[in-house]
Protein backbone atom coordinates (compact mmCIF):
# COMPACT_ATOMS: atom_id res chain seq x y z
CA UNK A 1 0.00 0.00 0.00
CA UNK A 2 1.39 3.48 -0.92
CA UNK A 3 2.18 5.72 1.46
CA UNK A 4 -0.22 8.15 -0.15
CA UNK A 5 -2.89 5.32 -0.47
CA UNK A 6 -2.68 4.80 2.91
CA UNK A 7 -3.03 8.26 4.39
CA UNK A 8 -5.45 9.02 2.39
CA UNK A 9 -7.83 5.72 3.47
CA UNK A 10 -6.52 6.50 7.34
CA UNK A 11 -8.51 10.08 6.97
CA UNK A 12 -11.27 9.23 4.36
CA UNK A 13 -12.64 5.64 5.54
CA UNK A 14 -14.36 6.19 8.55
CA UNK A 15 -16.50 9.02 6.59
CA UNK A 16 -17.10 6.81 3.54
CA UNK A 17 -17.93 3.91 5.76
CA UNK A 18 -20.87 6.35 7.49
CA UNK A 19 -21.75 7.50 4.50
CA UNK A 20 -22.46 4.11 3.40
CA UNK A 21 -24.27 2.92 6.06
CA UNK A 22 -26.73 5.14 5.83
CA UNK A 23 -27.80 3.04 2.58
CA UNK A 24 -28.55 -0.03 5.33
CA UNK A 25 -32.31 1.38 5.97
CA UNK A 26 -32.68 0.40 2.34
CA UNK A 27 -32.45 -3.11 2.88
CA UNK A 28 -32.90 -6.02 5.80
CA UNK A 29 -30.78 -8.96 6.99
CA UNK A 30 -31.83 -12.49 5.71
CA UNK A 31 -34.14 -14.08 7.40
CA UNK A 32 -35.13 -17.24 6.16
CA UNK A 33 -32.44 -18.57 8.34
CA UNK A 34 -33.42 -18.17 11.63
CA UNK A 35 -29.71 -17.18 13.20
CA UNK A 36 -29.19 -14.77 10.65
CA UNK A 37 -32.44 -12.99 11.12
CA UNK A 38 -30.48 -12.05 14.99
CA UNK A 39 -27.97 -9.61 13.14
CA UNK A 40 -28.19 -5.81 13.80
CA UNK A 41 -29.46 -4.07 10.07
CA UNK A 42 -27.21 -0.97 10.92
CA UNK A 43 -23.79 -3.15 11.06
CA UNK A 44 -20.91 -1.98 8.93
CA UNK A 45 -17.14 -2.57 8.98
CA UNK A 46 -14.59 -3.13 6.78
CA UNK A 47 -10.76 -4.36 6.47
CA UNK A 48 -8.21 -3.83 4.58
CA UNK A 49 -4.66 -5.70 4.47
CA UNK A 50 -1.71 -5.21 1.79
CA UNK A 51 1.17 -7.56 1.45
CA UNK A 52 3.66 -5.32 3.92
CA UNK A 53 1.52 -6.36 7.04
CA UNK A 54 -0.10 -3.05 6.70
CA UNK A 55 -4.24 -2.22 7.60
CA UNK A 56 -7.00 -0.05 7.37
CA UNK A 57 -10.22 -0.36 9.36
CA UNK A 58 -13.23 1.23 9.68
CA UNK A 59 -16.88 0.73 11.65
CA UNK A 60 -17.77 -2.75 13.38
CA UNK A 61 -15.09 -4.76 11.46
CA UNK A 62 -14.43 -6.70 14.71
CA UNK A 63 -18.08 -8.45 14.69
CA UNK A 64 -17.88 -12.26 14.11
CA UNK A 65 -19.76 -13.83 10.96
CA UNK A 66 -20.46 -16.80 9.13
CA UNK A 67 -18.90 -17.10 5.78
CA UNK A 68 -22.29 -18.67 4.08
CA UNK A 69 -21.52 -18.20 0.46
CA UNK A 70 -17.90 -16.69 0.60
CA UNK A 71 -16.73 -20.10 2.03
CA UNK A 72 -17.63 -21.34 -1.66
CA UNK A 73 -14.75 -20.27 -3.27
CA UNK A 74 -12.20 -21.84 -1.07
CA UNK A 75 -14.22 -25.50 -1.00
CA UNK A 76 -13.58 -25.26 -4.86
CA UNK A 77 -10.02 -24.30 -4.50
CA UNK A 78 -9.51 -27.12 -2.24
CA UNK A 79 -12.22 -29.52 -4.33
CA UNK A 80 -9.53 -28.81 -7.24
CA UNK A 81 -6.53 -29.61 -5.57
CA UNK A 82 -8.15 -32.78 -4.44
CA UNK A 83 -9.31 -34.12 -7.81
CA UNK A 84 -7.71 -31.42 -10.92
CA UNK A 85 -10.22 -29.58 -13.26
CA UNK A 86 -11.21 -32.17 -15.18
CA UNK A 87 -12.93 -34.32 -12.49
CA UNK A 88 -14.65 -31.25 -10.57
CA UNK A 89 -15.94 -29.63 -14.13
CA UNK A 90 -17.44 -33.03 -15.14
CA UNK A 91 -19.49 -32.10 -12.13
CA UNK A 92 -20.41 -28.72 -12.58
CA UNK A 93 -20.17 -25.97 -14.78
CA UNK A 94 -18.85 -22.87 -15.59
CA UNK A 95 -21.33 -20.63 -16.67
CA UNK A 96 -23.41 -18.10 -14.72
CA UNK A 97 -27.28 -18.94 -14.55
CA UNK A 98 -29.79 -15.84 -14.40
CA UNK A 99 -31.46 -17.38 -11.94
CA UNK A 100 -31.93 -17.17 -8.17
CA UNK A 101 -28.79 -19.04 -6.51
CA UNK A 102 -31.08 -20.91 -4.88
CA UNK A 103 -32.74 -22.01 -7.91
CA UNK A 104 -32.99 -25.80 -9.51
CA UNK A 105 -34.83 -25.13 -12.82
CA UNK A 106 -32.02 -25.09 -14.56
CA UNK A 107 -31.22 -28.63 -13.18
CA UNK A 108 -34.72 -29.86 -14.66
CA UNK A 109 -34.08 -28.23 -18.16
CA UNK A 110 -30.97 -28.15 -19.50
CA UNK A 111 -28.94 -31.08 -20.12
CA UNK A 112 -26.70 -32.56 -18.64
CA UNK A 113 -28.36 -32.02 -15.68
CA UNK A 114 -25.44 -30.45 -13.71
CA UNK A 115 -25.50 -27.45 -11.87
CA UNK A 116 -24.31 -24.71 -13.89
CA UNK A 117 -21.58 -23.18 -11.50
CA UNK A 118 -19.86 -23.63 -8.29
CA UNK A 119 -21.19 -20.48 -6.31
CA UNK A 120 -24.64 -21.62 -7.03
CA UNK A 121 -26.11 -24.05 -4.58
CA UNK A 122 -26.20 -26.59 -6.25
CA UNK A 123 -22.79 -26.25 -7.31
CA UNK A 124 -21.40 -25.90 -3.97
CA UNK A 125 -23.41 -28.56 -2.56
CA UNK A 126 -21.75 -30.73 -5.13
CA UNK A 127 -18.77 -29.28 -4.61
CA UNK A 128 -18.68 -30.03 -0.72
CA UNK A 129 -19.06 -34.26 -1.72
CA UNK A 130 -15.71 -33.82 -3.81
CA UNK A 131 -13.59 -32.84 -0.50
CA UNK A 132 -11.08 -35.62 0.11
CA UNK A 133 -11.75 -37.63 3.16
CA UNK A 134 -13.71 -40.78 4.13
CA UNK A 135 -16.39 -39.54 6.43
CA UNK A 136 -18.39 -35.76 6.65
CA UNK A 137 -16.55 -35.39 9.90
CA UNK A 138 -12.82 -36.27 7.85
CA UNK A 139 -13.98 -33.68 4.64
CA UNK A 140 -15.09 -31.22 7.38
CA UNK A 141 -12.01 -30.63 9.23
CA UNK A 142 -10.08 -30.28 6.07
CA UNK A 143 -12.05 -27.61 4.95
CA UNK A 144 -11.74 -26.43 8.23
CA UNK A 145 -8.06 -26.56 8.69
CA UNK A 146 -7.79 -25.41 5.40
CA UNK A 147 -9.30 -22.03 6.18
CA UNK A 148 -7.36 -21.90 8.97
CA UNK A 149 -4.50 -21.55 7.13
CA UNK A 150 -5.37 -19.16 4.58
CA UNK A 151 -6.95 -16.58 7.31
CA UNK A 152 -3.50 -16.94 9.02
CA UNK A 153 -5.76 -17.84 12.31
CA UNK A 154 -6.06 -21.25 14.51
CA UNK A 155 -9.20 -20.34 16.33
CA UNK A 156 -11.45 -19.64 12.71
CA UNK A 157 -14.26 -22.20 13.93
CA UNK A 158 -17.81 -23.43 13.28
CA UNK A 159 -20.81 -21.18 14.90
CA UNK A 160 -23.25 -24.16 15.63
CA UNK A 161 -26.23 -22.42 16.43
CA UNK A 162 -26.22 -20.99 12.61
CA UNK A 163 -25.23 -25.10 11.93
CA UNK A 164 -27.87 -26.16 13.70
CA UNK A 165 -30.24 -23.83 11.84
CA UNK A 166 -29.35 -23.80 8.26
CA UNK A 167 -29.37 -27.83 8.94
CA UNK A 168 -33.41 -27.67 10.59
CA UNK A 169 -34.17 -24.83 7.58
CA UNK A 170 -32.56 -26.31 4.40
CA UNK A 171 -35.49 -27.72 3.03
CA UNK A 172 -35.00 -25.97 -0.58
CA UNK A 173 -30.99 -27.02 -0.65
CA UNK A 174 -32.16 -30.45 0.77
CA UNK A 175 -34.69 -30.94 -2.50
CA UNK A 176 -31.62 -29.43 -4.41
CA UNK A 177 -29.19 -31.97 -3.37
CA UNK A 178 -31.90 -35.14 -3.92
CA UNK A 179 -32.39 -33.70 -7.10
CA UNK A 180 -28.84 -34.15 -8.27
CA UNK A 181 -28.56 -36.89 -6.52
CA UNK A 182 -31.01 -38.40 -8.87
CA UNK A 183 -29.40 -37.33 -11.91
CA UNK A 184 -26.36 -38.73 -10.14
CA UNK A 185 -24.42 -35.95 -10.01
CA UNK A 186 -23.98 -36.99 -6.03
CA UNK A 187 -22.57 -40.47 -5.29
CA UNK A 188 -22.74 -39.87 -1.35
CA UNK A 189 -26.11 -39.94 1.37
CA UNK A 190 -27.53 -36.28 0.79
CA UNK A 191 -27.36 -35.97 4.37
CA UNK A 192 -24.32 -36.53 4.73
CA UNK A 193 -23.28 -34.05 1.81
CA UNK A 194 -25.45 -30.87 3.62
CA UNK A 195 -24.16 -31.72 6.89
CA UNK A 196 -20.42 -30.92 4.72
CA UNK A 197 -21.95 -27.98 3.03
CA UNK A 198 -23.50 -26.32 6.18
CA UNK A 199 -20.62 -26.48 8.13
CA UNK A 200 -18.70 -24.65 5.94
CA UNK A 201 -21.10 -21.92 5.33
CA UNK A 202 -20.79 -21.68 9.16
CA UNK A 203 -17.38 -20.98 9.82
CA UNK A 204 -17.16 -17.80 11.78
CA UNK A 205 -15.11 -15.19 10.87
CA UNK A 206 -14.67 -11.17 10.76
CA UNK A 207 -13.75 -8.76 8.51
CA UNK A 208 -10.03 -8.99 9.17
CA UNK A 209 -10.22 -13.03 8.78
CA UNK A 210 -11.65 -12.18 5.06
CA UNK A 211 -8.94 -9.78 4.05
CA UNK A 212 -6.04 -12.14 4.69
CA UNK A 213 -8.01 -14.82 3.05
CA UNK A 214 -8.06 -12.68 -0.21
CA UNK A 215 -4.70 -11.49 0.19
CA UNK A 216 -3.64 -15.47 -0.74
CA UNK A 217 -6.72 -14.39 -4.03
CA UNK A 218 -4.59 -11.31 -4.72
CA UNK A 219 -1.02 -12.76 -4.76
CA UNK A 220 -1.83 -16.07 -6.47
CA UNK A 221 -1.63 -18.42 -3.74
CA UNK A 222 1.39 -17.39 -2.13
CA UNK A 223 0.70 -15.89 1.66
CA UNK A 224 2.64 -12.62 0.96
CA UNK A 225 3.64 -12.52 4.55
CA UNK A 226 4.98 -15.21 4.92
CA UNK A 227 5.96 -16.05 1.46
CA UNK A 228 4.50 -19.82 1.25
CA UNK A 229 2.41 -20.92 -1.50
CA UNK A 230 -0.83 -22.29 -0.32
CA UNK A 231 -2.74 -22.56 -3.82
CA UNK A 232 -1.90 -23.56 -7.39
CA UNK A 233 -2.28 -20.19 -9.66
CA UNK A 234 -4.08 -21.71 -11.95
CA UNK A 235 -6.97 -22.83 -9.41
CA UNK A 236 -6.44 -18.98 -8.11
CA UNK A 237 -7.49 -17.85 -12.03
CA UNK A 238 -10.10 -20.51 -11.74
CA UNK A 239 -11.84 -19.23 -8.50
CA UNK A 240 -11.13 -15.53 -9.75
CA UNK A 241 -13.10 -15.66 -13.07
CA UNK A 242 -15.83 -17.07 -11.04
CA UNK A 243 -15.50 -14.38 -8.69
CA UNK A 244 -15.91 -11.51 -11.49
CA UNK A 245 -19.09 -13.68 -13.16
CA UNK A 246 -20.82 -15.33 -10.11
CA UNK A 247 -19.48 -14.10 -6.87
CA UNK A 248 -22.36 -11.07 -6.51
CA UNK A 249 -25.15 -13.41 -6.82
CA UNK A 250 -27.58 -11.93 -9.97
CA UNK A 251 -25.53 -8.45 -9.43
CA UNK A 252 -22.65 -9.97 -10.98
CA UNK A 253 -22.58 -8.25 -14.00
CA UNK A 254 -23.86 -4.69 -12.37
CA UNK A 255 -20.87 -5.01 -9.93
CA UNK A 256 -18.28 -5.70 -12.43
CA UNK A 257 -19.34 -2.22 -14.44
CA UNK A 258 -19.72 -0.35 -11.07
CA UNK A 259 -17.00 -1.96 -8.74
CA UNK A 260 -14.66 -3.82 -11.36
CA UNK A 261 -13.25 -6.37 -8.70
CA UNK A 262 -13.15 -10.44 -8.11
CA UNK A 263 -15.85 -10.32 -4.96
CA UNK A 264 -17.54 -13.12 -3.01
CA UNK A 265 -20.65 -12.20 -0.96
CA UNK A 266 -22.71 -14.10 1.60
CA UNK A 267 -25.90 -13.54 2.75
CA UNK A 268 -24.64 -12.73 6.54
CA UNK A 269 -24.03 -9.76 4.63
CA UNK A 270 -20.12 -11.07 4.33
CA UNK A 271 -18.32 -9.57 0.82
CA UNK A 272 -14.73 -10.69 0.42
CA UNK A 273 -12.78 -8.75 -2.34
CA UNK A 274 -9.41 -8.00 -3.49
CA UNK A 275 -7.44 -5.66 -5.76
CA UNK A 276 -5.51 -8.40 -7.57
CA UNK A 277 -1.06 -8.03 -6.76
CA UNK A 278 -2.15 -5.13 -3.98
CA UNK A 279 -5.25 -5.77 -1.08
CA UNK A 280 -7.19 -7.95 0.47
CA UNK A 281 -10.55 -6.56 1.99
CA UNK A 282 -13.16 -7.98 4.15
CA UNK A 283 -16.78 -6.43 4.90
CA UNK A 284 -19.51 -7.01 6.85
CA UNK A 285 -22.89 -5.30 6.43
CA UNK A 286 -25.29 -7.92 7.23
CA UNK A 287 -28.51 -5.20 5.38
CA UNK A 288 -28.97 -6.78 2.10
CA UNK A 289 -30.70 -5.79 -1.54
CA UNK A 290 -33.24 -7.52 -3.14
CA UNK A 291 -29.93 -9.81 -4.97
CA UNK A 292 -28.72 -10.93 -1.42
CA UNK A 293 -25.82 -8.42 -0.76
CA UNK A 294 -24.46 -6.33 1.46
CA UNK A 295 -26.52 -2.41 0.49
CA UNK A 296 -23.54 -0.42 2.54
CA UNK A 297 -21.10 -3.32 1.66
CA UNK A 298 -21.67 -2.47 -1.93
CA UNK A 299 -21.63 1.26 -2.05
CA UNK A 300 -18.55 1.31 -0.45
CA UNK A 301 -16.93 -0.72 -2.49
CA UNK A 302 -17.84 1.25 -5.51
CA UNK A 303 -16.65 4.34 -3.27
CA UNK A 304 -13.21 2.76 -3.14
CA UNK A 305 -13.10 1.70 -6.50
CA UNK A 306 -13.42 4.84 -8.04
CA UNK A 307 -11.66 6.90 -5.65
CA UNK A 308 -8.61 4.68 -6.09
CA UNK A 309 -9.15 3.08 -9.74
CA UNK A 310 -8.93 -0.23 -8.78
CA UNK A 311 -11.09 -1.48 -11.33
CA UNK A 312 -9.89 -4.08 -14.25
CA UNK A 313 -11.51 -2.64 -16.48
């Protein structure tokens, strides 16, 4: 991070961060999962971490949440360094859908019957049976462990009362995952799949968690503090692209024209981004649009991106 860069984020965040949150009236926290339906609408923070060690903060970036969605991207980085592209692809696609990511129509009509692309539910749930390991318990704790690593952070751990609820709510992901189990996209119990994919959704983190996370995003695998490579690059290009096309739900292609960064939201109101060779940044903002992200989290990205042209476009 420039010296410049930095000063000028030091003096300007916390009043673009305020700014921002007054967008978070605009919008309310999900609530079809029960847990999630607890979170405070007016919650906004944000992190930001360059490869010197440096940081910015801003608002409530110390409040814990659950990944949900953002945890995604990592289960295919670590599904592909399992099993290689060609055995995860013949799974899923890579194409975004138009549709809700909650959605299974596409499943129904178009052939072959696979869901279309990892950030999806449907992809991710088949993603999450591809994790090495001989039991849900075994896949788990490699994910786990594997996040672990990337966030620079031994105590990243599960929040079990969002487990518990996503696993007594998940009725639509539950009809997702029989439904590919019948076109045999799964080979494992469904059950046994979800409990794989809720866990990971429910690893709790904060904003500073996120930003080291997509530091590893932003310096092609390779922890720039500490200088070891974690990732393949080409699996980093890989989860990337689908960042740019997927990661902002059905905003995807709105966000790339208004933000121009590889971004990964959840709908705990999570958004991990990162300015590709220069920042990691983690938000939280748990108010979300009618797409299923962050309101503030969103505007003040776009802030950022134009103030410092980060886009790459």
């Amino acid at each position: 991070m420039s010296m410049e860069q930095m000063q000028k984020l030091k003096k300007k965040l916390p009043e673009w961060l305020e700014t921002s949150r007054l967008r978070t009236g605009q919008g309310d926290v999900a609530a079809y999962i029960p847990e999630l339906a607890k979170a405070s609408r007016d919650t906004l923070g944000i992190h930001i971490a360059d490869s010197q060690g440096q940081t910015v903060s801003a608002g409530d970036c110390g409040m814990p949440f659950t990944m949900q969605s953002i945890s995604k991207v990592f289960t295919l980085i670590l599904a592909l360094m399992d099993h290689g592209e060609e055995a995860v692809f013949y799974n899923v696609g890579k194409e975004p859908t138009g549709d809700d990511f909650n959605s299974m129509i596409k499943l129904e009509l178009v052939e072959p019957g696979i869901p279309f692309n990892p950030l999806i539910n449907a992809g991710a749930i088949t993603v999450s049976s591809l994790i090495a390991g001989d039991s849900p318990e075994e896949k788990s704790e490699r994910i786990l462990q594997f996040f672990r690593k990337l966030a620079g952070n031994d105590r990243l751990d599960y929040n079990m009362d969002v487990y518990h609820s996503e696993l007594e709510t998940g009725d639509l992901n539950r009809s997702l995952a029989y439904f590919l189990k019948q076109n045999g996209v799964l080979k494992d119990p469904v059950e046994d799949v979800l409990s794989v994919y809720f866990r990971h959704c429910s690893i709790e983190v904060d904003c500073s968690d996120l930003s080291r996370m997509a530091l590893v995003l932003a310096f092609d695998g390779v922890d720039p503090q500490s200088g070891e490579k974690l990732i393949p690059r080409r699996y980093i290009q890989i989860a990337k692209t689908f960042m740019v096309t997927c990661g902002m739900y059905n905003a995807s292609g709105e966000f790339a024209i208004d933000v121009g960064l590889p971004a990964k939201s959840g709908v705990s109101g999570g958004i991990m981004a990162l300015v590709p060779g220069q920042y990691g940044i983690g938000i939280v903002g748990p108010s979300l649009n009618s797409k299923g992200n962050s309101i503030a989290g969103v505007h003040l990205l776009e802030r950022l991106s134009k103030e410092f042209d980060w886009s790459l476009f």
